[in-house]
N, C-alpha and C. Protein backbone atom coordinates (compact mmCIF):
# COMPACT_ATOMS: atom_id res chain seq x y z
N UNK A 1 0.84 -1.17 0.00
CA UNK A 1 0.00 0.00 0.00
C UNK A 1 0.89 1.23 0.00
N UNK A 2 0.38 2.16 -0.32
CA UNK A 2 0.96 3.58 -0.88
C UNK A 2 0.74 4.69 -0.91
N UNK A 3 0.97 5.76 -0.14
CA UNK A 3 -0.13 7.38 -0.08
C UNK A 3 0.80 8.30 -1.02
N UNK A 4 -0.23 8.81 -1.94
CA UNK A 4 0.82 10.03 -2.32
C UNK A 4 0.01 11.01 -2.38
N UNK A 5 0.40 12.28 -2.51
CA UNK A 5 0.34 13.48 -2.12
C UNK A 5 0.57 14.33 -3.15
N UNK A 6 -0.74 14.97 -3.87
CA UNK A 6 -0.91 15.24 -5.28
C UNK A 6 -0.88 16.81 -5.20
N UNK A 7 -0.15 17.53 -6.55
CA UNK A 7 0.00 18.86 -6.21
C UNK A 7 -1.64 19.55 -6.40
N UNK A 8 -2.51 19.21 -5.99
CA UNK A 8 -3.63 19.79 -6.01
C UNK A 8 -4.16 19.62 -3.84
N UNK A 9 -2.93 18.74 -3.61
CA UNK A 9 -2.95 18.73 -1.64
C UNK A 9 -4.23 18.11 -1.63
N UNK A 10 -4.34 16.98 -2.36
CA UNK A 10 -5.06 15.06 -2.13
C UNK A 10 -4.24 14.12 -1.80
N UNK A 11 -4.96 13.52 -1.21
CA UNK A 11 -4.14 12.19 -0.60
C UNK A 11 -4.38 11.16 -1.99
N UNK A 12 -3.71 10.66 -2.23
CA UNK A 12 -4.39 9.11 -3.40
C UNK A 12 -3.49 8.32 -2.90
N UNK A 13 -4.31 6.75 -2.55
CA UNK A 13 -3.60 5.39 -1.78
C UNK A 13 -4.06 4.36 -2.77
N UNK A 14 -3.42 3.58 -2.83
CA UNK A 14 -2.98 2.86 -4.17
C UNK A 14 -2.26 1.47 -3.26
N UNK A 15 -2.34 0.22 -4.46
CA UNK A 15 -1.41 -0.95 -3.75
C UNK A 15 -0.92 -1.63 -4.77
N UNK A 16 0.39 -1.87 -5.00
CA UNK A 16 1.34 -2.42 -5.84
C UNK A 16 2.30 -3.38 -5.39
N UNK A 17 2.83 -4.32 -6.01
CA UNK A 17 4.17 -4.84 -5.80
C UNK A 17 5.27 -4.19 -6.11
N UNK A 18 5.19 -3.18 -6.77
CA UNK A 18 6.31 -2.34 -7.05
C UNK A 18 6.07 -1.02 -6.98
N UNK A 19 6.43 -0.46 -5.83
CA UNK A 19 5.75 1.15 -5.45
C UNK A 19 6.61 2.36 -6.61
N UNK A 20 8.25 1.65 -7.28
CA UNK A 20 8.75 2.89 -7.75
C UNK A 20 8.33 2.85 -8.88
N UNK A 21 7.95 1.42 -10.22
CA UNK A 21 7.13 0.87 -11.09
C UNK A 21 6.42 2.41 -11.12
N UNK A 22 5.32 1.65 -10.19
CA UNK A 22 3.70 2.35 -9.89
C UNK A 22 3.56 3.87 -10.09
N UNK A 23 4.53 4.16 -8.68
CA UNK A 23 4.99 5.63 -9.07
C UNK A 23 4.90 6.71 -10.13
N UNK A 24 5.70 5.61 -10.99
CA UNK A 24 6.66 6.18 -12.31
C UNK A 24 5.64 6.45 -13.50
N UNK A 25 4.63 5.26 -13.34
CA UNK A 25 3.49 5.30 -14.13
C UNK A 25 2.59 6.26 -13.72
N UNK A 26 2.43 6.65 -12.47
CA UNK A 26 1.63 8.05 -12.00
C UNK A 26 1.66 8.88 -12.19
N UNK A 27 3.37 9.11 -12.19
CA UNK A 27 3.98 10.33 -12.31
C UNK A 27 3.73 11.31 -14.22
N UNK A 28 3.75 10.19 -14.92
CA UNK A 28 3.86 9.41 -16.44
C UNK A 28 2.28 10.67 -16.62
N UNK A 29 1.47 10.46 -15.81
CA UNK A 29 0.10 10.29 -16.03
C UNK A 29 -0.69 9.41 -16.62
N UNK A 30 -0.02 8.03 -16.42
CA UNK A 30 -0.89 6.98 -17.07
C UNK A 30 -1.20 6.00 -16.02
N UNK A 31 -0.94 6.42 -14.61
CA UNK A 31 -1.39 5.85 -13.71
C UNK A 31 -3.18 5.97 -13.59
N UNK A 32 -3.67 5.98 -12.15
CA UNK A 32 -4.95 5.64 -11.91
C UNK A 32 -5.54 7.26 -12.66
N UNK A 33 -6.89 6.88 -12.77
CA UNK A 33 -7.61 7.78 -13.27
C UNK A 33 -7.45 9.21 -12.54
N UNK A 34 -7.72 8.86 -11.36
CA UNK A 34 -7.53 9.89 -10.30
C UNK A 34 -5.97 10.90 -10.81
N UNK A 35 -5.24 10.42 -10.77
CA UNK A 35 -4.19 10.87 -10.50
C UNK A 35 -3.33 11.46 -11.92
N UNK A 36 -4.32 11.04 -13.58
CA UNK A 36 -4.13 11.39 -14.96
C UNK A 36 -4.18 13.39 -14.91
N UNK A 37 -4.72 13.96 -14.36
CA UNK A 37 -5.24 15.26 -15.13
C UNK A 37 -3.50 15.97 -14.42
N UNK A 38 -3.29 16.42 -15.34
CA UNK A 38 -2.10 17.50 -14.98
C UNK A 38 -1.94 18.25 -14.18
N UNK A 39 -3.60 18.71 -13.38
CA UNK A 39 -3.36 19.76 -12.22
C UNK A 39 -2.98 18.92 -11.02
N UNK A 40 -3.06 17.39 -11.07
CA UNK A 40 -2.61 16.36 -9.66
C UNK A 40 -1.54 16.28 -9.70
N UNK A 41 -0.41 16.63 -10.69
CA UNK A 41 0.75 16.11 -10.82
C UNK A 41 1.54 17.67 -10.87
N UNK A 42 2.91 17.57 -10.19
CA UNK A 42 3.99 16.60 -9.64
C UNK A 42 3.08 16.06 -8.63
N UNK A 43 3.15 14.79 -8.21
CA UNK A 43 3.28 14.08 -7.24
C UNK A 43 4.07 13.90 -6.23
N UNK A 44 4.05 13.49 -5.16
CA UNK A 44 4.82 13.26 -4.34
C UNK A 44 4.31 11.88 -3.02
N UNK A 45 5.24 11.12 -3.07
CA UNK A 45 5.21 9.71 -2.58
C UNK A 45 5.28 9.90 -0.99
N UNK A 46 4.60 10.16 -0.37
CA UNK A 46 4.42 10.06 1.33
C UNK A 46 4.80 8.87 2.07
N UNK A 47 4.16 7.89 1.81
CA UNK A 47 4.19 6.74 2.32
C UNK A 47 4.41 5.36 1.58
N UNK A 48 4.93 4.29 2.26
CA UNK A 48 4.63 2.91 1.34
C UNK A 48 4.92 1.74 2.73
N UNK A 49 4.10 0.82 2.40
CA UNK A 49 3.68 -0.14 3.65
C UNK A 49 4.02 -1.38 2.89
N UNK A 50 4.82 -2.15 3.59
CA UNK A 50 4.49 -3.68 2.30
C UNK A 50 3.56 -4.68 3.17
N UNK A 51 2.99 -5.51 2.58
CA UNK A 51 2.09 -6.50 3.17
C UNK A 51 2.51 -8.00 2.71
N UNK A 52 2.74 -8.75 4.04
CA UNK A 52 2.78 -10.08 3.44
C UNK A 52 1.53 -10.90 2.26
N UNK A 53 0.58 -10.20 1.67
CA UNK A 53 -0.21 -10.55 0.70
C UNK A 53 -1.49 -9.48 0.43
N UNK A 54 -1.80 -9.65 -0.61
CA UNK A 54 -2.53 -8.67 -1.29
C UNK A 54 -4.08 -8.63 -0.70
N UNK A 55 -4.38 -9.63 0.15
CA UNK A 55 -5.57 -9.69 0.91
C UNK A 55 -5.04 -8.07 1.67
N UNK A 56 -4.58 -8.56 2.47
CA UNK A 56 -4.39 -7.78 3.33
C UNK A 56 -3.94 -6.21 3.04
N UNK A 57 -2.88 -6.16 1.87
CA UNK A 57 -2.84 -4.23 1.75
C UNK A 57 -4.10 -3.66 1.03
N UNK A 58 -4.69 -4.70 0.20
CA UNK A 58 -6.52 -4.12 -0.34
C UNK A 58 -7.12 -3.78 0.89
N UNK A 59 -7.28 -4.21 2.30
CA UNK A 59 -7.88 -3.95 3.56
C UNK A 59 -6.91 -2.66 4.16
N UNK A 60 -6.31 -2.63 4.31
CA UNK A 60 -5.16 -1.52 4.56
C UNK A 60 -5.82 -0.04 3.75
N UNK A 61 -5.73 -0.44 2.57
CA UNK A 61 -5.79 0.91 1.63
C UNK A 61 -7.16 1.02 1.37
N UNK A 62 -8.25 0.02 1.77
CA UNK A 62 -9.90 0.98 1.75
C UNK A 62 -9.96 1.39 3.36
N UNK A 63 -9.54 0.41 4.39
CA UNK A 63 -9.21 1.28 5.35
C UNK A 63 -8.95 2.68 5.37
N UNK A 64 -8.10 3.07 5.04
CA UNK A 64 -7.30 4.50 4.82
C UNK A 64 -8.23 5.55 4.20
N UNK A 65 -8.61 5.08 3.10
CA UNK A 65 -9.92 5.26 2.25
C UNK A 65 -10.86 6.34 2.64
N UNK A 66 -11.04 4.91 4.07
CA UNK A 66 -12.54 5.53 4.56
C UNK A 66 -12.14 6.53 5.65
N UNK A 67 -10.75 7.03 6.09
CA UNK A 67 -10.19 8.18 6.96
C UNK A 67 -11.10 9.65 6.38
N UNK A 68 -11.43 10.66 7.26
CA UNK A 68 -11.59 11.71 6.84
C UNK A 68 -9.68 11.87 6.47
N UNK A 69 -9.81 13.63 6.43
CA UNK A 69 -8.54 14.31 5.88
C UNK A 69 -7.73 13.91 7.40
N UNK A 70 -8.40 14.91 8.20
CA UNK A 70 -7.51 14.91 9.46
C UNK A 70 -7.13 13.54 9.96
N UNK A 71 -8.03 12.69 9.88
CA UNK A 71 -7.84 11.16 10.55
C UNK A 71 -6.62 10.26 9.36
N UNK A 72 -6.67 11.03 8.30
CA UNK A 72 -5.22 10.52 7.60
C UNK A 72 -4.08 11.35 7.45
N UNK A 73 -4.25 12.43 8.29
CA UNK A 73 -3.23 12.98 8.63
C UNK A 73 -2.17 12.59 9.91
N UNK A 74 -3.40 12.27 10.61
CA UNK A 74 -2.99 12.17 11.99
C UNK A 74 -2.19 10.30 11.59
N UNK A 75 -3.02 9.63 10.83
CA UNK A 75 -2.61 8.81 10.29
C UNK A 75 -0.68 8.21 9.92
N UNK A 76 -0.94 9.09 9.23
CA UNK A 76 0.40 9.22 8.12
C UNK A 76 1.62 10.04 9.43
N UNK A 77 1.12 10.83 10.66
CA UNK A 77 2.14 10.91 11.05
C UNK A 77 2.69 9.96 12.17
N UNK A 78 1.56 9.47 12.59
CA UNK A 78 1.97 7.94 13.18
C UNK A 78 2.67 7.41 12.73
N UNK A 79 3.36 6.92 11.58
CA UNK A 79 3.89 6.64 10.85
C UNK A 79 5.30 7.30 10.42
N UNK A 80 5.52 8.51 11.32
CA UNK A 80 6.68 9.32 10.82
C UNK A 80 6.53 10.22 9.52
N UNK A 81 4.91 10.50 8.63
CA UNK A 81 5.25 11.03 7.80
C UNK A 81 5.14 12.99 8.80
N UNK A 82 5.92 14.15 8.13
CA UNK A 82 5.70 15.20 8.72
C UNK A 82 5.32 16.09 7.84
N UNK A 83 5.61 16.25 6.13
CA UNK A 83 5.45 17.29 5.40
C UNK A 83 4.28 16.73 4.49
N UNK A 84 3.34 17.82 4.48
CA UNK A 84 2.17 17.27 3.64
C UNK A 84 2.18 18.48 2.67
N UNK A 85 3.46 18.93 2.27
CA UNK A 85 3.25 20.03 1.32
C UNK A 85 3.23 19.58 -0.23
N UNK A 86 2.94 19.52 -1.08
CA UNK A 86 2.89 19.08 -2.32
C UNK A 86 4.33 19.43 -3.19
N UNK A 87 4.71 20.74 -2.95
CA UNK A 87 5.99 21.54 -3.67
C UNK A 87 7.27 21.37 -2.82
C-alpha cells in the first residue's frame, strides 16, 4: 500500500508490488484515473507499507480510504510522515 500526495494537496492510496514501477506510471500520467489530469501532478510519494499478501494491503488501503482528511493525517504521522506540502 501507498499514499501520495498530489499537487492539487489530495491524498491518493494505491497498492502495488512495485511502489517505484507504480509511481513512475503516475507520475507518467498513465497511472490511476484519479491521478491522470495534470493539475494532480507533480506528485509526491508520502508513504509505502508492504504487506505479506494482497488480501491484506486491499484492507489496509480501503481502510485508509474511509479516513476523513484529518484522521489521515494524523494517520500518516503515526507513521513518521511530517510534510504534507505538495511543492
Amino acid at each position: 500500500m501507498y499514499v501520495l500526495l498530489t499537487a492539487d494537496n489530495t491524498f491518493y492510496a494505491g497498492f502495488t508490488d512495485d511502489v517505484g514501477r507504480r509511481f513512475a506510471t503516475h507520475q507518467a500520467g498513465k497511472g490511476a484515473k484519479y491521478t491522470r489530469p495534470k493539475r494532480r501532478r507533480p506528485l509526491k510519494l508520502l508513504y509505502a507499507q508492504a504487506f505479506t499478501d494482497k488480501s491484506t494491503a486491499l484492507k489496509a488501503e480501503a481502510a485508509f480510504k474511509k479516513l476523513t482528511r484529518s484522521q489521515k493525517e494524523d494517520y500518516l504521522r503515526m507513521q513518521g510522515v511530517q510534510d504534507f506540502t505538495s511543492r
